[in-house]
Protein backbone atom coordinates (compact mmCIF):
# COMPACT_ATOMS: atom_id res chain seq x y z
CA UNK A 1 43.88 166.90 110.61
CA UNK A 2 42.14 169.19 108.61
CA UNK A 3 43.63 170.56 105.00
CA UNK A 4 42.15 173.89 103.50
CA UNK A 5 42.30 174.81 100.09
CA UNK A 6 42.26 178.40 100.05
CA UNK A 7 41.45 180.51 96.78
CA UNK A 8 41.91 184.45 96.80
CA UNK A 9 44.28 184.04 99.49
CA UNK A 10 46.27 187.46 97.58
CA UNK A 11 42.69 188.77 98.47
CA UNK A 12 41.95 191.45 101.35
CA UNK A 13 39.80 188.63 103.04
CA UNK A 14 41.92 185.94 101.87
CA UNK A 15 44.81 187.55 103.53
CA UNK A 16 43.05 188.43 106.62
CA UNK A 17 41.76 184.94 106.64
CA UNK A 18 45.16 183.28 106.36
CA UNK A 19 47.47 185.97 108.65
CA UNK A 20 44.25 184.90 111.26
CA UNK A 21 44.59 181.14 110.66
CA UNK A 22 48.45 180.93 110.10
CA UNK A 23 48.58 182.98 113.98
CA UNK A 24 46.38 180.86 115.81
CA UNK A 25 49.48 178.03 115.40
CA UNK A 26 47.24 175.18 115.16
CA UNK A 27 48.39 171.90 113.23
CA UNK A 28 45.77 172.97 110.14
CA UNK A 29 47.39 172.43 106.88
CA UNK A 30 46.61 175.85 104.48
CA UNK A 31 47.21 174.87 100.57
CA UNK A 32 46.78 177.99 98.27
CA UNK A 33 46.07 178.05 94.79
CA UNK A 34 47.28 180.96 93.10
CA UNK A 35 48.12 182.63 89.94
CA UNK A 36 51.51 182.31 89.75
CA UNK A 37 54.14 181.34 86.96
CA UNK A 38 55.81 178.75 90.03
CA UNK A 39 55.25 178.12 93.79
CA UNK A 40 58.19 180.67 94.77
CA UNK A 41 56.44 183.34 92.70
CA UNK A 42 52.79 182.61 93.93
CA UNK A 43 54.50 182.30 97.75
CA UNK A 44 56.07 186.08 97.07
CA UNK A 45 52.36 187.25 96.23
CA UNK A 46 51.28 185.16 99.51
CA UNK A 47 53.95 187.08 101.30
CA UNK A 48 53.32 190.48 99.85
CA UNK A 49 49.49 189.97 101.29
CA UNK A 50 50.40 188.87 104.77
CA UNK A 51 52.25 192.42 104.49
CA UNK A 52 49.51 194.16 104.63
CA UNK A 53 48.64 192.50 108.52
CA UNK A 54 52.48 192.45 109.97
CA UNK A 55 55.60 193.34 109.07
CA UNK A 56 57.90 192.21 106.29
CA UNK A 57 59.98 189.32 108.13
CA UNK A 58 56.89 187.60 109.61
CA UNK A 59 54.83 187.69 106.35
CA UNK A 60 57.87 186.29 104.46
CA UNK A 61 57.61 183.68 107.62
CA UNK A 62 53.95 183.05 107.63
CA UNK A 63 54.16 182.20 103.92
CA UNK A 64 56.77 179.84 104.49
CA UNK A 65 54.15 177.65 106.23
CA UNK A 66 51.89 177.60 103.52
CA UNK A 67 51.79 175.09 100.72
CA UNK A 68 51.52 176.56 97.03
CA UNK A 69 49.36 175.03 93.83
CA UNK A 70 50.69 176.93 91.10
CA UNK A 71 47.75 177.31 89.04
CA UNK A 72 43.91 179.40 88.33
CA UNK A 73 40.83 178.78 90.07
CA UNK A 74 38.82 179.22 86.95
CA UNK A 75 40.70 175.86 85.67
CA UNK A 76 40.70 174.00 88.69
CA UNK A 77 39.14 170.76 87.05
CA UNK A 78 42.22 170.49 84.82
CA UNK A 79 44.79 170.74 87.63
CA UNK A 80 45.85 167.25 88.57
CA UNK A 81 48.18 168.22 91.42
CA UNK A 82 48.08 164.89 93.89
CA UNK A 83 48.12 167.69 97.01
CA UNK A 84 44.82 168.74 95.87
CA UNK A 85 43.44 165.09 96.70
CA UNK A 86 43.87 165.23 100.30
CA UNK A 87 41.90 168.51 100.99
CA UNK A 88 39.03 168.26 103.41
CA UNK A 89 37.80 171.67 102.86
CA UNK A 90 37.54 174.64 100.43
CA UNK A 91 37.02 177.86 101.38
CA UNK A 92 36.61 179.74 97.99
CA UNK A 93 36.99 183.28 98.11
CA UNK A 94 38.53 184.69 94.63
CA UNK A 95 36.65 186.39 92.30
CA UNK A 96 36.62 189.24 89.79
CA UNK A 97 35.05 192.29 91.71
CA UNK A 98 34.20 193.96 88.30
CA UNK A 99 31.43 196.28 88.42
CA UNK A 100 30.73 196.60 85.21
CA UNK A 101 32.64 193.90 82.58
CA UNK A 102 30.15 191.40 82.35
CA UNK A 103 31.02 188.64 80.04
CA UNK A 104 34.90 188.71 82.17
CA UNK A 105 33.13 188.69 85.30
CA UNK A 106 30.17 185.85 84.48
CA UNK A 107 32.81 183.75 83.11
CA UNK A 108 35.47 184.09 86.45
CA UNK A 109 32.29 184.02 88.96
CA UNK A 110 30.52 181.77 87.33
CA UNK A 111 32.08 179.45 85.62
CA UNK A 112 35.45 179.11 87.45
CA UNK A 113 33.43 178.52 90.50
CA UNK A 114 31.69 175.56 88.63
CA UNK A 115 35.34 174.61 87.68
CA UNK A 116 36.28 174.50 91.15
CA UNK A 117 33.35 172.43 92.62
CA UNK A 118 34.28 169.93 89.44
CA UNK A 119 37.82 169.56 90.99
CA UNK A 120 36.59 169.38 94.58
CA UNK A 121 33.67 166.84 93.53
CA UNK A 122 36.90 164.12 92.95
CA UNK A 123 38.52 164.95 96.54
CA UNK A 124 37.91 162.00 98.43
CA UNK A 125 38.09 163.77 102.11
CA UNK A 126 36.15 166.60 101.47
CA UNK A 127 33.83 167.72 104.14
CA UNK A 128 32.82 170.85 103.71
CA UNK A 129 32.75 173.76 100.56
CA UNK A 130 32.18 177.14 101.69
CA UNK A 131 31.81 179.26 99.21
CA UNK A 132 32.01 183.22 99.70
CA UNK A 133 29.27 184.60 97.95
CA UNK A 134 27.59 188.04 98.67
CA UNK A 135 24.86 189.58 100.32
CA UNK A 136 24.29 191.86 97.34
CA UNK A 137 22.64 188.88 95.76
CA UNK A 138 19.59 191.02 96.71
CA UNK A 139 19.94 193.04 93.58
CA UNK A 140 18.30 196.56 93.60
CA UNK A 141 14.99 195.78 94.89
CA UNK A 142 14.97 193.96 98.27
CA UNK A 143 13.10 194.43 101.11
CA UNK A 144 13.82 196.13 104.28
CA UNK A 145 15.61 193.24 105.90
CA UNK A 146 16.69 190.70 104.04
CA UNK A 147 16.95 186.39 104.90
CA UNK A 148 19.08 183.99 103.87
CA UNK A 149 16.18 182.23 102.20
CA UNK A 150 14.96 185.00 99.89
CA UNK A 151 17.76 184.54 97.79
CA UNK A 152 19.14 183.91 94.77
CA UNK A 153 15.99 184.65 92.45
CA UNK A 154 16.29 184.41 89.36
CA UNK A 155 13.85 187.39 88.41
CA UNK A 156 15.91 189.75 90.94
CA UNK A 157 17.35 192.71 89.07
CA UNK A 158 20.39 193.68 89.20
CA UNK A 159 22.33 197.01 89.82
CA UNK A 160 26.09 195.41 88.47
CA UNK A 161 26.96 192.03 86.86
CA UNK A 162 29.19 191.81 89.59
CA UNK A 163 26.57 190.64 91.94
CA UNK A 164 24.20 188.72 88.83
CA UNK A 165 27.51 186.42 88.51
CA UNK A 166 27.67 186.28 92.48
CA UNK A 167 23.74 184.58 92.06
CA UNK A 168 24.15 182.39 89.52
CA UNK A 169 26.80 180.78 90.80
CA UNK A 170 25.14 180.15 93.52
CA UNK A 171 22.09 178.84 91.78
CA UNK A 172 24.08 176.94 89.44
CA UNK A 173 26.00 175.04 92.79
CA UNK A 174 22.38 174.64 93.78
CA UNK A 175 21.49 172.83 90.73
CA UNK A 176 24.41 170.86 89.70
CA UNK A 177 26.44 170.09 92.77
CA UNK A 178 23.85 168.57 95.12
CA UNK A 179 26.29 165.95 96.73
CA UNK A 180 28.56 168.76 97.06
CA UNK A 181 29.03 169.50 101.27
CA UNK A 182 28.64 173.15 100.12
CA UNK A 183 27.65 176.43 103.07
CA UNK A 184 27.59 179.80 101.40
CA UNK A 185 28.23 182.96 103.29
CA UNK A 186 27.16 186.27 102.04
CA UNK A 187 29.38 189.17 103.62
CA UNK A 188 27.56 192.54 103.48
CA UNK A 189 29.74 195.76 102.82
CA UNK A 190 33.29 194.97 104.20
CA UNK A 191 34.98 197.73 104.71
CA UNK A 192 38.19 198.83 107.03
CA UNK A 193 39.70 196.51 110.05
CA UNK A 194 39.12 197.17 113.66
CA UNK A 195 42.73 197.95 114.76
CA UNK A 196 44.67 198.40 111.55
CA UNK A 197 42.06 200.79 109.90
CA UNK A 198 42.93 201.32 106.47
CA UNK A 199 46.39 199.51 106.79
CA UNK A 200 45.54 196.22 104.93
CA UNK A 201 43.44 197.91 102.36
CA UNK A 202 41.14 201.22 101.99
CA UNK A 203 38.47 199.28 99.50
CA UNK A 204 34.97 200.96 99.91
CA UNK A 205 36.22 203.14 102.82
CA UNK A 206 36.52 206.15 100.23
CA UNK A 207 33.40 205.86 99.54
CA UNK A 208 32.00 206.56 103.06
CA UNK A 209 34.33 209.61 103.26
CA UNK A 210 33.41 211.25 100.06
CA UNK A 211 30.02 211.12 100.97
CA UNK A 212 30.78 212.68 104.53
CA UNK A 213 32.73 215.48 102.18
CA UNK A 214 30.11 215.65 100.23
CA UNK A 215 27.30 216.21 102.51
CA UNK A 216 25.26 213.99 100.32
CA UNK A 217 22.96 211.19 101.84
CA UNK A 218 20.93 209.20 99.03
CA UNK A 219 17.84 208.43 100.62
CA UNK A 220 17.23 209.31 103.97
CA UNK A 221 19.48 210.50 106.53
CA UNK A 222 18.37 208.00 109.51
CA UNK A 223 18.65 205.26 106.36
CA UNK A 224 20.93 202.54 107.34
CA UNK A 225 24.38 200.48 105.47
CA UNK A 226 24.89 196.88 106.67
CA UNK A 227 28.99 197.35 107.13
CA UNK A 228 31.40 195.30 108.90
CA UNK A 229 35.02 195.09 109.42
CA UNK A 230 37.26 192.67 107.19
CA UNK A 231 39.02 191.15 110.17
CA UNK A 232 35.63 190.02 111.58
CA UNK A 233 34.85 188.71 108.50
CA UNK A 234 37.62 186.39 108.48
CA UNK A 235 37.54 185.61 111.97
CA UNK A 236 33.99 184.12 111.40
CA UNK A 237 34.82 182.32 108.42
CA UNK A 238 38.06 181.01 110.44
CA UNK A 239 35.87 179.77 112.72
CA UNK A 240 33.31 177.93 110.76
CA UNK A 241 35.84 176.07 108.96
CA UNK A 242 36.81 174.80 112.37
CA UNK A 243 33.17 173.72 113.60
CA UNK A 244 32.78 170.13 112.96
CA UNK A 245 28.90 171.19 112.23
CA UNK A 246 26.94 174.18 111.23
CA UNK A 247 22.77 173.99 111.37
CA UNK A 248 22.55 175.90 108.02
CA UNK A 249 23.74 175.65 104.40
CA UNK A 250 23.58 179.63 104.01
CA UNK A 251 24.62 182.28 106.21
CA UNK A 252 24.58 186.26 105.82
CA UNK A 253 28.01 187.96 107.31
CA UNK A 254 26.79 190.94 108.13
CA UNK A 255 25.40 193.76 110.53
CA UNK A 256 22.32 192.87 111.17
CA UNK A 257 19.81 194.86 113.41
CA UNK A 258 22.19 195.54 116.19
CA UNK A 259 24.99 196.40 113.98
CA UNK A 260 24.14 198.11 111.12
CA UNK A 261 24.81 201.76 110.28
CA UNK A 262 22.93 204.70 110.37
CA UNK A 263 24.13 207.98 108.42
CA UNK A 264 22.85 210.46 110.79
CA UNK A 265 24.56 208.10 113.82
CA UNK A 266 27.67 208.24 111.44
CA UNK A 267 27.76 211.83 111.18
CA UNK A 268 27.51 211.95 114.80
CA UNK A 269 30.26 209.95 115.58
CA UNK A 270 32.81 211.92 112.75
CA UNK A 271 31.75 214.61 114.68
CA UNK A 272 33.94 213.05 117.50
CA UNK A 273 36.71 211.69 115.63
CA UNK A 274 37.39 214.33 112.66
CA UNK A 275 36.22 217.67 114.65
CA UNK A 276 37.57 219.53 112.02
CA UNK A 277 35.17 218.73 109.40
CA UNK A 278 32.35 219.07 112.41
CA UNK A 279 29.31 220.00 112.56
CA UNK A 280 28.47 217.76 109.74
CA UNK A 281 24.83 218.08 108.20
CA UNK A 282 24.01 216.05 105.35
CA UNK A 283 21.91 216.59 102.72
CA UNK A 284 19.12 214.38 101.58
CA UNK A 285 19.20 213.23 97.32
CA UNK A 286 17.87 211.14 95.06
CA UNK A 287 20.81 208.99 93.83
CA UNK A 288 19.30 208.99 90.19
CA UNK A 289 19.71 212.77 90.71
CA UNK A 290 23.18 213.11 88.65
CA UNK A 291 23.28 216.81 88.18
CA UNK A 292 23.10 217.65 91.98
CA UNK A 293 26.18 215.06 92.59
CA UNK A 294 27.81 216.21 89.20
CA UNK A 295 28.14 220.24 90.66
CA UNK A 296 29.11 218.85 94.67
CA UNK A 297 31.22 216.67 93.05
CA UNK A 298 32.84 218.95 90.73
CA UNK A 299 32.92 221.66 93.72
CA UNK A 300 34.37 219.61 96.50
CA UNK A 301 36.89 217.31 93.88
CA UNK A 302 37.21 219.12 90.90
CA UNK A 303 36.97 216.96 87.58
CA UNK A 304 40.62 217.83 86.25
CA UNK A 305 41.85 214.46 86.37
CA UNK A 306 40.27 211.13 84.82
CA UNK A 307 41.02 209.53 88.11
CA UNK A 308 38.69 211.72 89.37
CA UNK A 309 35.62 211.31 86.55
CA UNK A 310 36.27 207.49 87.40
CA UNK A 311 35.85 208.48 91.03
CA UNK A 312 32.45 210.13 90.16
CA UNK A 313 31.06 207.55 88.12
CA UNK A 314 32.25 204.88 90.90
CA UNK A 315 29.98 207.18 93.25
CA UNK A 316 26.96 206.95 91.48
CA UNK A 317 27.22 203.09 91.55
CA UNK A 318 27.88 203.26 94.97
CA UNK A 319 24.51 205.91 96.11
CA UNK A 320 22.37 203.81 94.37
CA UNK A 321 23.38 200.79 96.70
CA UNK A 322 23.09 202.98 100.34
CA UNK A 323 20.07 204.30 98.90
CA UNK A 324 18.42 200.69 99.28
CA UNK A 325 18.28 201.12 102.90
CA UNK A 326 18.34 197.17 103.66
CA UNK A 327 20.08 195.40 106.60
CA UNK A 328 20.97 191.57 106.09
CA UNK A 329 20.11 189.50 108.94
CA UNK A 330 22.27 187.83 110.66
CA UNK A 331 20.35 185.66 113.39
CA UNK A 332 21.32 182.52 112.05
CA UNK A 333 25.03 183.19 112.99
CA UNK A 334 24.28 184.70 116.52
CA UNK A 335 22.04 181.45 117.25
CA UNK A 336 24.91 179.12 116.56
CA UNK A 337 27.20 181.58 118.76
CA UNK A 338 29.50 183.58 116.52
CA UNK A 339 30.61 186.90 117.54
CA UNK A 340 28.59 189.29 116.87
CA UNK A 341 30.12 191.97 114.43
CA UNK A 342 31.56 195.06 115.73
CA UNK A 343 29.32 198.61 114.34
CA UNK A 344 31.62 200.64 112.14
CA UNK A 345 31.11 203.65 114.73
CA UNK A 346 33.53 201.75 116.63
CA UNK A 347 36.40 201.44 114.77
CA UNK A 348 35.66 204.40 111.97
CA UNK A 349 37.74 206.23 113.85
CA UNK A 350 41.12 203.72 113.46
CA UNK A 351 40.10 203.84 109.71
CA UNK A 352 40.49 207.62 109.30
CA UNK A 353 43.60 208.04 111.21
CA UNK A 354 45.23 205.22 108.80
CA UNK A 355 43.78 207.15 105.56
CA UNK A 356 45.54 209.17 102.77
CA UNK A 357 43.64 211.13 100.43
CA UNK A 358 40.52 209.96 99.60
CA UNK A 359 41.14 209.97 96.01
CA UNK A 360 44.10 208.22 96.51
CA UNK A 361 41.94 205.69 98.20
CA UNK A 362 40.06 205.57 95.11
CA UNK A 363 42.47 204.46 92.94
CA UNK A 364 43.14 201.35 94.96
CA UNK A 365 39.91 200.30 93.75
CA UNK A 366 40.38 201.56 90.15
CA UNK A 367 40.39 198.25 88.42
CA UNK A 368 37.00 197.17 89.62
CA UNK A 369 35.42 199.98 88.40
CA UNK A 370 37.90 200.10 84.84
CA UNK A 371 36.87 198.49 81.45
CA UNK A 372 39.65 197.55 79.26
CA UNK A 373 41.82 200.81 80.11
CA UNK A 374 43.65 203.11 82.34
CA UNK A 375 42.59 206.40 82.96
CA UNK A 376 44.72 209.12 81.93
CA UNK A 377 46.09 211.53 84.21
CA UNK A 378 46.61 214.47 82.25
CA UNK A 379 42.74 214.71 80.77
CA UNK A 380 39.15 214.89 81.97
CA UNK A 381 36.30 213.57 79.44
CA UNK A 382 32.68 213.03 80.23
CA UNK A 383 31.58 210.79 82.84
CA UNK A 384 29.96 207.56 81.03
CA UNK A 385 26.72 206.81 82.22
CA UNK A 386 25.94 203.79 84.13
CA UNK A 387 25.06 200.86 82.81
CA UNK A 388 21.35 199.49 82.62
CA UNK A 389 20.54 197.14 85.18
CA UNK A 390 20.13 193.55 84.35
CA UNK A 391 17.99 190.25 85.43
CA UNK A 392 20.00 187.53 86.58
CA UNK A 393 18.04 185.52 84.07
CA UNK A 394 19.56 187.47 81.25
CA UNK A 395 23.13 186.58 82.77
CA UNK A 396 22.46 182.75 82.75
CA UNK A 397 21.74 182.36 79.17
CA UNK A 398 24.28 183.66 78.28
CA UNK A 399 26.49 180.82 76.07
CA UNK A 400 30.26 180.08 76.97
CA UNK A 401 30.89 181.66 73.01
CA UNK A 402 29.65 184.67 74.36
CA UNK A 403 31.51 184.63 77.63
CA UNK A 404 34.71 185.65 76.35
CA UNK A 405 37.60 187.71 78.50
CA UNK A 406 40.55 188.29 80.70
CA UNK A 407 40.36 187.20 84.39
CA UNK A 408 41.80 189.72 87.16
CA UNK A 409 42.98 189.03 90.40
């Protein structure tokens, strides 16, 4: 019998991954570890996930069949919870999405993952430690198409800590777990679900509709996004928990060739399903071009709230990414026969017909993008500019005295 130790199970993933699991009915044991002040607390926050997949009563019903460990991920070698003992696999999927706090998120990314494989190096049973990584290892200079064997690299530059912690993690695993049975899987963009749309959560979404209202394409317009939906995502990771075997120690999550996204294809297929907003011709732009998205910002938004400056500044993180124009591979997955991913052209239109406003979206995602505050509602300031990029290299020398912060969810 197998027994999972999930982490960011409160997660969009995580919760995709366990309303998935907990459906198929089968006699796997789930054990979550989550923040919590007691196991009826962290089951609520289990519950209030699951919430976002079905209704009320059967979330409240699907947590009931899931063990809680009271406790943090980023202390996992300290928790000496006799349940823990008896897990076969991990599947470790929280982290700090951060953009831009960089000694919080080194020190949740990092170093609670090297926490975690501590605690999982004294389970006796354990067969397998997948680790959820991401494809945006790549930092901002990959090429065109991208293997799982080009990365980490340490000299790779990168465009957010976010993804420099993502890398050294996975170098440090590399280095100092080696008896560890640890697979890493890099998911590409995630963004929407095939048949609830926006329902479980509108993450990055709002970021492919402001640039369709906008009419601003960084790069070129037949320039491609590697996207795919979050309940493929945890489908596949479902599914290689359950393989007894996998032929590879890293695998991308992602598009690929026959799935990836191409803004003009995009346009075409908004066309379809929001006529209103049809014919849609974007415009191409530089994405270190702030002034021309400062004025089609400010014309199309407005910058009266500080939502909204947060929104902008979000944006500009978020152009220079599509403007790399890179598609992960994903050949290793189809060889071993996992579905292939659906292409967000066929399901974009499920997403809009969920959606709100798109800067309500927008503040879904507020705390990733927040450092240390809240943005006022009643005032508009300057939009900060972006941080410089950094080395990974820079991120790993960085001493635990240094490392100091608050962990998010």
């Amino acid at each position: 019998m197998s027994r999972i130790l999930l982490t960011g199970a409160t997660g969009l993933i995580g919760g995709a991954v366990l309303h998935r699991a907990l459906a198929m009915k089968t006699d796997t044991e789930w054990v979550c570890l989550v923040r919590a002040s007691d196991e009826e607390a962290g089951r609520q926050r289990i519950a209030a996930r699951l919430g976002r997949f079905t209704n009320a009563l059967n979330a409240q019903r699907l947590a009931q069949r899931v063990e809680i460990v009271a406790g943090d991920f980023t202390h996992a070698d300290t928790i000496a919870d006799p349940r823990l003992d008896a897990v076969t696999q991990v599947l470790h999927l929280a982290a700090d999405t951060s953009w831009w706090a960089q000694e919080k998120v080194h020190r949740t990314n990092h170093d609670g993952t090297l926490a975690l494989a501590r605690r999982a190096a004294r389970m006796p049973r354990l067969d397998r430690f997948l680790h959820v990584s991401t494809a945006m290892i790549c930092g901002g200079q990959p090429p065109a198409t991208v293997d799982e064997t080009r990365y980490p690299d340490a000299e790779a530059i990168h465009l957010v800590p976010y993804s420099a912690s993502k890398a050294a993690a996975e170098m440090s695993l590399a280095s100092h777990f080696a008896d560890l049975p640890l697979v890493v899987v890099r998911p590409s963009i995630v963004l929407g679900h095939t048949t609830l749309g926006a329902r479980p959560g509108s993450s990055i979404l709002w970021v492919i509709r402001a640039c369709d209202r906008l009419r601003l394409v960084a790069g070129s317009r037949d320039g491609t996004v590697d996207i795919v939906p979050t309940d493929w995502v945890a489908d596949t990771l479902v599914e290689m928990l359950a393989r007894p075997a996998l032929a590879h120690r890293t695998y991308h999550l992602s598009a690929g060739m026959l799935s990836r996204t191409r803004w003009s294809e995009l346009g075409r297929t908004l066309d379809r399903v929001d006529p209103a907003e049809s014919p849609r011709h974007y415009e191409e732009f530089s994405a270190r071009d702030r002034a021309t998205l400062h004025r089609r910002f400010t014309e199309v938004f407005g910058m009266d709230e500080a939502i909204k400056v947060a929104m902008f500044r979000a944006l500009q993180a978020y152009y220079r990414f599509c403007e790399l124009d890179v598609t992960f591979d994903n050949t290793r997955l189809l060889a071993e026969g996992f579905a292939p991913p659906p292409a967000l052209s066929e399901y974009i239109g499920r997403c809009i017909e969920t959606s709100g406003e798109i800067v309500d979206q927008f503040r879904e995602d507020f705390g990733q993008f927040a450092v240390g505050s809240t943005p006022r509602r009643d005032a508009a300031r300057p939009a900060p500019a972006l941080p410089e990029t950094m080395p990974a290299r820079e991120i790993n020398t960085r001493s635990p005295s240094q490392r100091r912060g608050s962990i998010s969810s």
